[in-house]
Protein backbone atom coordinates (compact mmCIF):
# COMPACT_ATOMS: atom_id res chain seq x y z
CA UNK A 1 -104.79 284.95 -132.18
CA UNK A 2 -108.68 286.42 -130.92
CA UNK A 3 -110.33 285.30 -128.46
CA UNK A 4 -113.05 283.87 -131.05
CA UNK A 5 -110.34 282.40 -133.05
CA UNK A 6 -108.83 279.82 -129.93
CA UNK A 7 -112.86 279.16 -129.25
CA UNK A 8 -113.34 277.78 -132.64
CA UNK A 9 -110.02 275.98 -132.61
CA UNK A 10 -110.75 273.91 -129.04
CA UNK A 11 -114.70 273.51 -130.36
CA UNK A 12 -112.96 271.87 -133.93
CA UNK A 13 -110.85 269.46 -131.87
CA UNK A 14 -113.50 268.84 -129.04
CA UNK A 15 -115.63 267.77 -132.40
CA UNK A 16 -113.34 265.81 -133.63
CA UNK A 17 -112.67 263.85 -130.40
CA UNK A 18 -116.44 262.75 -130.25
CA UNK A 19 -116.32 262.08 -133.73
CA UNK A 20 -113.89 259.46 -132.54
CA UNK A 21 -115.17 258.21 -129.91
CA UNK A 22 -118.26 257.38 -131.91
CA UNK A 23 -116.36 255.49 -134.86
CA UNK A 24 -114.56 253.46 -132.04
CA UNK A 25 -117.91 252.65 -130.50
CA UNK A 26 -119.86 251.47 -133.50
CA UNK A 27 -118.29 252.26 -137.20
CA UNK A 28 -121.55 250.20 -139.00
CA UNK A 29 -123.83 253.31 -137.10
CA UNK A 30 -121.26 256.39 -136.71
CA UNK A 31 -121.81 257.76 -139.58
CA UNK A 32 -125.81 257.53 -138.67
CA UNK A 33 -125.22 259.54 -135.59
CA UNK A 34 -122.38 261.98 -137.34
CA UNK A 35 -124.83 262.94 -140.43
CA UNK A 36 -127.80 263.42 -137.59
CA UNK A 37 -125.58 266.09 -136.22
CA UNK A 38 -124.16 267.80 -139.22
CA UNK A 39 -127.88 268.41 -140.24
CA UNK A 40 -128.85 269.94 -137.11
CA UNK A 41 -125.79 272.24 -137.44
CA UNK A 42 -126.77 272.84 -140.60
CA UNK A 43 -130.60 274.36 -139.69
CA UNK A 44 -128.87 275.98 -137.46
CA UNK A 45 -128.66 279.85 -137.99
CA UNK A 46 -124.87 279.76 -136.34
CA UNK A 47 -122.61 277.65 -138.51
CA UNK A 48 -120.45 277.73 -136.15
CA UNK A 49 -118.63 274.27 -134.46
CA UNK A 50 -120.05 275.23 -131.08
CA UNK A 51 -123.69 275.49 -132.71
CA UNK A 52 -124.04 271.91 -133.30
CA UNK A 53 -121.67 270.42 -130.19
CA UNK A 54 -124.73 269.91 -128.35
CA UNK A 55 -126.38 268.22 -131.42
CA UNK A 56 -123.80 266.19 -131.57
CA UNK A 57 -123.50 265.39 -127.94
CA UNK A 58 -127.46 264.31 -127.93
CA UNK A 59 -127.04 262.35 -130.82
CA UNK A 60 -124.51 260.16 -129.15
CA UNK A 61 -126.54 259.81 -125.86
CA UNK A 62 -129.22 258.54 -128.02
CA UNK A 63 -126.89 256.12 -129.50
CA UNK A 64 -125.52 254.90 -126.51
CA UNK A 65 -129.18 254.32 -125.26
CA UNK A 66 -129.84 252.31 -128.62
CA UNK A 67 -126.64 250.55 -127.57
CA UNK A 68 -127.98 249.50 -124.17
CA UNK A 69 -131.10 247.44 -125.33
CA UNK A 70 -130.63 244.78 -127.41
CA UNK A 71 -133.21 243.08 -129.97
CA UNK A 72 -135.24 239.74 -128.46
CA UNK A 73 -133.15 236.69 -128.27
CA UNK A 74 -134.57 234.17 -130.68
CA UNK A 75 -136.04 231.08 -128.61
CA UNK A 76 -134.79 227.36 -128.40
CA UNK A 77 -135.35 225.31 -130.80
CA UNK A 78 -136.15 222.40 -127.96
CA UNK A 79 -138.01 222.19 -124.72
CA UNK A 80 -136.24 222.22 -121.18
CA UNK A 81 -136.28 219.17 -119.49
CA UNK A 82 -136.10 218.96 -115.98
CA UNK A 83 -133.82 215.85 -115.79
CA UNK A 84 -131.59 216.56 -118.61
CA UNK A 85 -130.83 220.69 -118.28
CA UNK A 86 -130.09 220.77 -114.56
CA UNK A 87 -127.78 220.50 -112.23
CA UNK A 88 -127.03 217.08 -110.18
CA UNK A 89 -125.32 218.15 -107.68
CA UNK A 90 -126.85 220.41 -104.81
CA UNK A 91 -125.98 223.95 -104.07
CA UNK A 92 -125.42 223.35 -100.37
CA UNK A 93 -127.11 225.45 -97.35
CA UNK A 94 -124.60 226.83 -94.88
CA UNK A 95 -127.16 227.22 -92.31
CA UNK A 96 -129.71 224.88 -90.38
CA UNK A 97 -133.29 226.57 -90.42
CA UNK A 98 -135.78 225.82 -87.77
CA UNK A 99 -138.84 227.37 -85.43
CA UNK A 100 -137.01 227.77 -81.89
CA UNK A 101 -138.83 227.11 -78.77
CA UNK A 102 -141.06 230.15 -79.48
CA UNK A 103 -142.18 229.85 -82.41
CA UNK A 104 -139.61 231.80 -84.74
CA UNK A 105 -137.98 230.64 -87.80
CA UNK A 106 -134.23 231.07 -86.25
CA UNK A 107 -131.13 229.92 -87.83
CA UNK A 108 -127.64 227.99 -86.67
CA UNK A 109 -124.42 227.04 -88.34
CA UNK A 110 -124.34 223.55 -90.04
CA UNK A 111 -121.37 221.18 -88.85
CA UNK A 112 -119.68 219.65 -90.62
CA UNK A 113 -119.68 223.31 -92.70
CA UNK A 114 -120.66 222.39 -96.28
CA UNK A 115 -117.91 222.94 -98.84
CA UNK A 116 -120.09 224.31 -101.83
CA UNK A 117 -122.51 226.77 -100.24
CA UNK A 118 -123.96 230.35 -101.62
CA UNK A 119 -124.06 229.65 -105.09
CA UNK A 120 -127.93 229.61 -106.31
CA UNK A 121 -127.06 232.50 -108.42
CA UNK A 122 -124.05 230.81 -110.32
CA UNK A 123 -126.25 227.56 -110.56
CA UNK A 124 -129.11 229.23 -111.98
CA UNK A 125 -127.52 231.47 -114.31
CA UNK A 126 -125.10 228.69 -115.55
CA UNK A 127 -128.31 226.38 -116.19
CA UNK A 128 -129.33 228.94 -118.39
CA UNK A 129 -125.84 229.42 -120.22
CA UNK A 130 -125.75 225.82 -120.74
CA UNK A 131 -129.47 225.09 -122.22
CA UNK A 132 -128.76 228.34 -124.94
CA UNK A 133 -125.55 228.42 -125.46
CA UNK A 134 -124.15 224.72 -125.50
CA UNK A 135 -125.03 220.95 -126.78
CA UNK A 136 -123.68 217.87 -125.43
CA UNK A 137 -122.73 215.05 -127.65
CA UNK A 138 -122.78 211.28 -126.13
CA UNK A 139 -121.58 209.49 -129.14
CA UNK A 140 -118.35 211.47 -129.51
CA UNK A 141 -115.38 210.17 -126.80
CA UNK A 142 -114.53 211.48 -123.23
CA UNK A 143 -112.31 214.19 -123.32
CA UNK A 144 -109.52 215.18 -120.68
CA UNK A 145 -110.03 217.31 -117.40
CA UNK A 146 -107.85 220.27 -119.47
CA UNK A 147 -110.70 220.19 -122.31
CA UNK A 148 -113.44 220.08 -120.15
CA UNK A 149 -112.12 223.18 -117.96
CA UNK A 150 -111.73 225.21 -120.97
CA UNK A 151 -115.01 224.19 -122.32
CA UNK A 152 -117.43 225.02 -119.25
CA UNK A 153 -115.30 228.48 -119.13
CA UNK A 154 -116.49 229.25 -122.66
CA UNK A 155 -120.16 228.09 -121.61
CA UNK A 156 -120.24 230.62 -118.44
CA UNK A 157 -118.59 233.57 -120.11
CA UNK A 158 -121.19 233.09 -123.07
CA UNK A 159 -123.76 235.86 -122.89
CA UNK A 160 -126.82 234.24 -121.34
CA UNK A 161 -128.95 237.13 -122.58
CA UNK A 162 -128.77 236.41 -125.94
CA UNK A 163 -128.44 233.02 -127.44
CA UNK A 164 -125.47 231.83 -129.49
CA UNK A 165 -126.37 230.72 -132.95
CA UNK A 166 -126.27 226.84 -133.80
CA UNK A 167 -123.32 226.85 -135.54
CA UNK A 168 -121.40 228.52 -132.85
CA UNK A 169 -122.50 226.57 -129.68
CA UNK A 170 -120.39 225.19 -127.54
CA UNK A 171 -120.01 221.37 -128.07
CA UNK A 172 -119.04 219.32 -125.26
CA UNK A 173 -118.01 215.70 -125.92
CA UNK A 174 -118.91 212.19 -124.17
CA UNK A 175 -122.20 212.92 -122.13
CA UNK A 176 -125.67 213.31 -123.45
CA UNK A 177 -126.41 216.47 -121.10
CA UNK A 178 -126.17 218.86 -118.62
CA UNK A 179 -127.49 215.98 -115.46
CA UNK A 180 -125.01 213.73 -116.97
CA UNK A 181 -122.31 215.82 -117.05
CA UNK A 182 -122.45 217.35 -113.46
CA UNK A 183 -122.89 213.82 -112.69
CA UNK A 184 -119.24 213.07 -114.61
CA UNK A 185 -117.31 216.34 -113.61
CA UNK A 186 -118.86 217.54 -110.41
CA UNK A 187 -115.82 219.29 -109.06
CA UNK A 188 -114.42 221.01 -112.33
CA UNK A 189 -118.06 222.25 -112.60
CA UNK A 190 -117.87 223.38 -109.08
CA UNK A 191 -114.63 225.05 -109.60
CA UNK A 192 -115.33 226.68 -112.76
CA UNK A 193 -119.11 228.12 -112.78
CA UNK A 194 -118.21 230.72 -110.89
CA UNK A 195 -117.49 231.51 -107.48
CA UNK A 196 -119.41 232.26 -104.24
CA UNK A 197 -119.06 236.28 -104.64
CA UNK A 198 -120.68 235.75 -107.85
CA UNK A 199 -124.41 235.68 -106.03
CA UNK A 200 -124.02 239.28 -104.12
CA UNK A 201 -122.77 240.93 -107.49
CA UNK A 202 -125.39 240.02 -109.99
CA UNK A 203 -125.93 242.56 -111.63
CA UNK A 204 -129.68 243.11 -111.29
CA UNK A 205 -129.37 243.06 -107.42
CA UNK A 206 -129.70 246.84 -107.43
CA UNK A 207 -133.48 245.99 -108.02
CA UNK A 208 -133.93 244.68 -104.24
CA UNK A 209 -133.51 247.85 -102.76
CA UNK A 210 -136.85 249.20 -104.21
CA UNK A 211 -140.06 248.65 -103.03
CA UNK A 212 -142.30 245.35 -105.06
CA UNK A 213 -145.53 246.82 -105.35
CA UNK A 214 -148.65 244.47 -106.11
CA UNK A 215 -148.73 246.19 -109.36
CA UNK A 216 -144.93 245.61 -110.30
CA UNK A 217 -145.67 241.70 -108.97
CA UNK A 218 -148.48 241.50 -111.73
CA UNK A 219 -146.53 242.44 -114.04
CA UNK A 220 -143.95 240.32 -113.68
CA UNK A 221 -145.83 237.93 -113.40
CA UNK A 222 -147.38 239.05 -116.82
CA UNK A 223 -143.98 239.57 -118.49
CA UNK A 224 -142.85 235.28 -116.78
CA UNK A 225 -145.43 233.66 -119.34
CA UNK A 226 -144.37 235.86 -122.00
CA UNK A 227 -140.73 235.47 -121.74
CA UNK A 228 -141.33 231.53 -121.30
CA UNK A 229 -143.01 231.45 -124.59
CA UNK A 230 -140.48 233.06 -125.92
CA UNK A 231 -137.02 232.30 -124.82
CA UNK A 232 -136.98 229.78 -121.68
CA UNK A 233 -135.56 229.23 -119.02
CA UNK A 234 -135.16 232.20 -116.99
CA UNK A 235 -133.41 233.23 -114.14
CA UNK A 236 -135.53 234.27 -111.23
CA UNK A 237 -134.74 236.36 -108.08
CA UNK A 238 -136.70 235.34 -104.63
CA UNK A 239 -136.61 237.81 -101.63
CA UNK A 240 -137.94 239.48 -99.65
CA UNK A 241 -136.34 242.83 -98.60
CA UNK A 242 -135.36 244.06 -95.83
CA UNK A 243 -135.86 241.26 -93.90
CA UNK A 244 -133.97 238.69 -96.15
CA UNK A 245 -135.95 235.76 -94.92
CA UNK A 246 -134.85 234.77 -98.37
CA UNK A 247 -132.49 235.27 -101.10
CA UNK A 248 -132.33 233.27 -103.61
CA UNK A 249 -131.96 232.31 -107.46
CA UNK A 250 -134.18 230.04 -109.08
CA UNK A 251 -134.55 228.43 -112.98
CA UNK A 252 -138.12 228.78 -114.85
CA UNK A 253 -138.78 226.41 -117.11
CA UNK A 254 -143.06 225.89 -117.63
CA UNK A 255 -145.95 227.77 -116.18
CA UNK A 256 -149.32 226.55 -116.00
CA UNK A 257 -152.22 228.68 -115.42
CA UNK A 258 -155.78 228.96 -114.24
CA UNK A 259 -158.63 231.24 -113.22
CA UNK A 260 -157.23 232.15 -109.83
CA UNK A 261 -153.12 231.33 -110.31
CA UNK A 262 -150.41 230.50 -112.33
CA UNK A 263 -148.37 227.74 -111.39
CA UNK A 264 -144.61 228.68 -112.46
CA UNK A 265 -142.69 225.32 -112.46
CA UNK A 266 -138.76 225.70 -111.76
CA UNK A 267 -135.28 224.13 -110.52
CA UNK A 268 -134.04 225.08 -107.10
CA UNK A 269 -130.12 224.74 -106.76
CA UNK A 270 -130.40 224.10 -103.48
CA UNK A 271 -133.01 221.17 -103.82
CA UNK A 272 -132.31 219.72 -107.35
CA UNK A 273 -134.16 216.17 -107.04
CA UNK A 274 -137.71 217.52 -108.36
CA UNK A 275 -139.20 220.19 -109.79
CA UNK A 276 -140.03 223.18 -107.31
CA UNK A 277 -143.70 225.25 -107.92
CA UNK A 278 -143.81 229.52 -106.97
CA UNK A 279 -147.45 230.31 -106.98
CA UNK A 280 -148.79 233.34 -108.11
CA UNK A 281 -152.24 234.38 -106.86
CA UNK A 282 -154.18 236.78 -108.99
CA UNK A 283 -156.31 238.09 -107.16
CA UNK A 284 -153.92 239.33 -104.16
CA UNK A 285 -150.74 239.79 -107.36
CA UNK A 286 -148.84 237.90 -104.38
CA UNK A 287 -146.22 235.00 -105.22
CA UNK A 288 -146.14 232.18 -103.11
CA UNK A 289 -142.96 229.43 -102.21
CA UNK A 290 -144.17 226.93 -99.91
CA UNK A 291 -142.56 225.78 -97.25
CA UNK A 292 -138.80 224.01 -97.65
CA UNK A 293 -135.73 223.44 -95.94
CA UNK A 294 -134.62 226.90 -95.91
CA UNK A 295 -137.84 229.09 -95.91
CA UNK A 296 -140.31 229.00 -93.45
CA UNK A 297 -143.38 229.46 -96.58
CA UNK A 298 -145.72 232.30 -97.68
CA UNK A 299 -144.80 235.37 -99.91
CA UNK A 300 -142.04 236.03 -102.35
CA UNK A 301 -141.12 239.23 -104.32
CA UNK A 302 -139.88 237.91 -107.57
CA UNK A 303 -138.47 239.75 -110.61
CA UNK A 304 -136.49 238.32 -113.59
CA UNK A 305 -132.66 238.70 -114.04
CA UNK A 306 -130.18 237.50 -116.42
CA UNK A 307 -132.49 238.73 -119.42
CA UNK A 308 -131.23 242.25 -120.43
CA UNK A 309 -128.57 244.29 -119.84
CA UNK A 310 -129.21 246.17 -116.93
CA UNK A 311 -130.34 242.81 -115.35
C-alpha cells in the first residue's frame, strides 16, 4: 500500500470519528455542522479528506462555542418577596469580628463553634433554585422526612441558570413557601443544600483573581438592573481581592435608582431578618456595603454568578 494510500485511509477514519463525536454531541444540529464542512471541502481545489479536516475541525469549535451560551431564561411570572423566598434560618459566622485596641478590624474564633457556618454561597444559590425552579403548595398534606429529602435534592440539582417550565416545577407539599419551609425542615435543608466546600468551588470564583476596574464595576452595575428586569433574583459575589476582608454571596431581588446611586436591595444568608442595601455610587462606579457584623463597611467589588455557564 503507498504512502498516499495509508494517509487517505487514517484521514477517512479520523473523519469519521469527528463525525461521531458530533452526532453524539447534538444529532438535532450535526448535520448543520457536517454539511458546513462538506461544502468547504467541496470549494476546495483538493478533494481530498485531509482538505476539509480542518473545515471540519472549525466547524465543530464553532459548535461547541454555540453550545456554551445558552438563550435568555424567560422571567418569573411573580415578584420575589423578601419574607416568603428566603431563608429562615441563618448561615452562621465562624468568626467574631471586631476593631482591636488599635484600631484594626481583627478577627477571633467564636465559642461555642457554630455548627452551620461557610455556606452564603449554597444559601444564595439555593434561594435562587427554589424561587425558579419550585412552588410550594399549603393546602396539600405534610409529607414524610424521605419525600422532603428527595424533593429539595431535585430543587438544588435543578439548573438555576435557566428556569424550569411550569409544568415541570418542583412541587413541594404542606407549606406555603420557602420561609415556611426552612422554618418546618431546618435540618434536612441544612443537610441537603449543599455542603460547606460548595462556597470555594463555585464556579465563577475564577473571576476574583482579576483585577475590578471602575469600568467593569459600571457595568455590572449596568448589566444588575437589566438582569432584574428580566429574570430575578440573582446571585451576587462580594469581595474584595487580595485582601479578603470579604467573601461573600448575596441574593438580589429590587433595585432602586436615582441621580447619584442605585440602591440594590438583597438577602444576606448570614443576616436573614431584613432586607440588606449594596450601594452603588455613580459617579466614583464604586459599590458600597455598610457596616455589619462581619465587615468593617466601605467598598465592594461585585460581579454576578449563577447566571451563565461559565459563571
Amino acid at each position: 500500500m503507498s504512502a498516499g494510500t495509508c494517509r487517505r485511509s487514517r484521514n477517512r477514519r479520523g473523519n469519521a470519528a469527528l463525525i461521531s463525536q458530533i452526532r453524539k454531541l447534538s444529532p438535532k444540529n450535526s448535520s448543520l455542522v457536517i454539511s458546513a464542512a462538506a461544502n468547504s471541502r467541496a470549494r476546495s481545489r483538493n478533494p481530498s479528506p485531509s482538505a476539509w479536516w480542518p473545515s471540519l475541525a472549525l466547524a465543530l469549535a464553532g459548535f461547541l462555542c454555540s453550545c456554551a451560551s445558552s438563550d435568555p431564561a424567560p422571567a418569573s411570572t411573580r415578584r420575589f418577596d423578601f419574607q416568603r423566598d428566603t431563608f429562615a434560618f441563618t448561615n452562621e459566622l465562624r468568626w467574631e469580628y471586631f476593631y482591636d485596641a488599635e484600631g484594626k478590624w481583627s478577627t477571633r474564633n467564636r465559642e461555642p463553634k457554630p455548627s452551620y457556618w461557610q455556606h452564603c454561597f449554597v444559601l444564595a444559590r439555593s434561594t435562587r433554585q427554589f424561587f425558579l425552579n419550585a412552588r410550594f403548595d399549603e393546602e396539600k398534606p405534610l409529607a414524610d422526612e424521605r419525600t422532603y429529602r428527595s424533593l429539595i435534592r431535585r430543587a438544588v440539582s435543578s439548573n438555576p441558570r435557566k428556569p424550569l417550565p411550569d409544568s415541570q416545577k418542583i412541587e413541594i407539599p404542606g407549606y406555603a413557601d420557602l420561609r415556611a419551609f426552612s422554618l418546618g425542615q431546618e435540618q434536612l435543608l441544612k443537610a441537603e443544600c449543599g455542603g460547606a466546600w460548595q462556597s470555594y468551588f463555585q464556579r465563577g470564583h475564577w473571576r476574583a483573581v482579576f483585577p475590578f476596574s471602575r469600568r467593569h464595576q459600571e457595568q455590572m452595575a449596568a448589566q444588575l438592573l437589566k438582569h432584574l428586569k428580566e429574570n430575578p433574583p440573582l446571585v451576587i459575589h462580594l469581595m474584595r481581592f487580595p485582601s479578603l476582608t470579604i467573601n461573600h454571596a448575596m441574593v438580589l431581588f429590587d433595585a432602586q435608582e436615582t441621580e447619584k446611586e442605585i440602591e440594590f436591595i438583597a438577602y444576606d444568608p448570614n443576616l436573614p431578618a431584613k432586607p440588606r442595601t449594596i450601594t452603588y455610587q455613580r459617579a466614583s462606579r464604586t459599590f458600597l456595603l455598610a457596616p455589619n457584623d462581619y465587615f468593617p463597611g466601605g467598598r465592594v467589588d461585585v460581579y454576578e454568578v449563577d447566571h451563565k455557564w461559565n459563571y
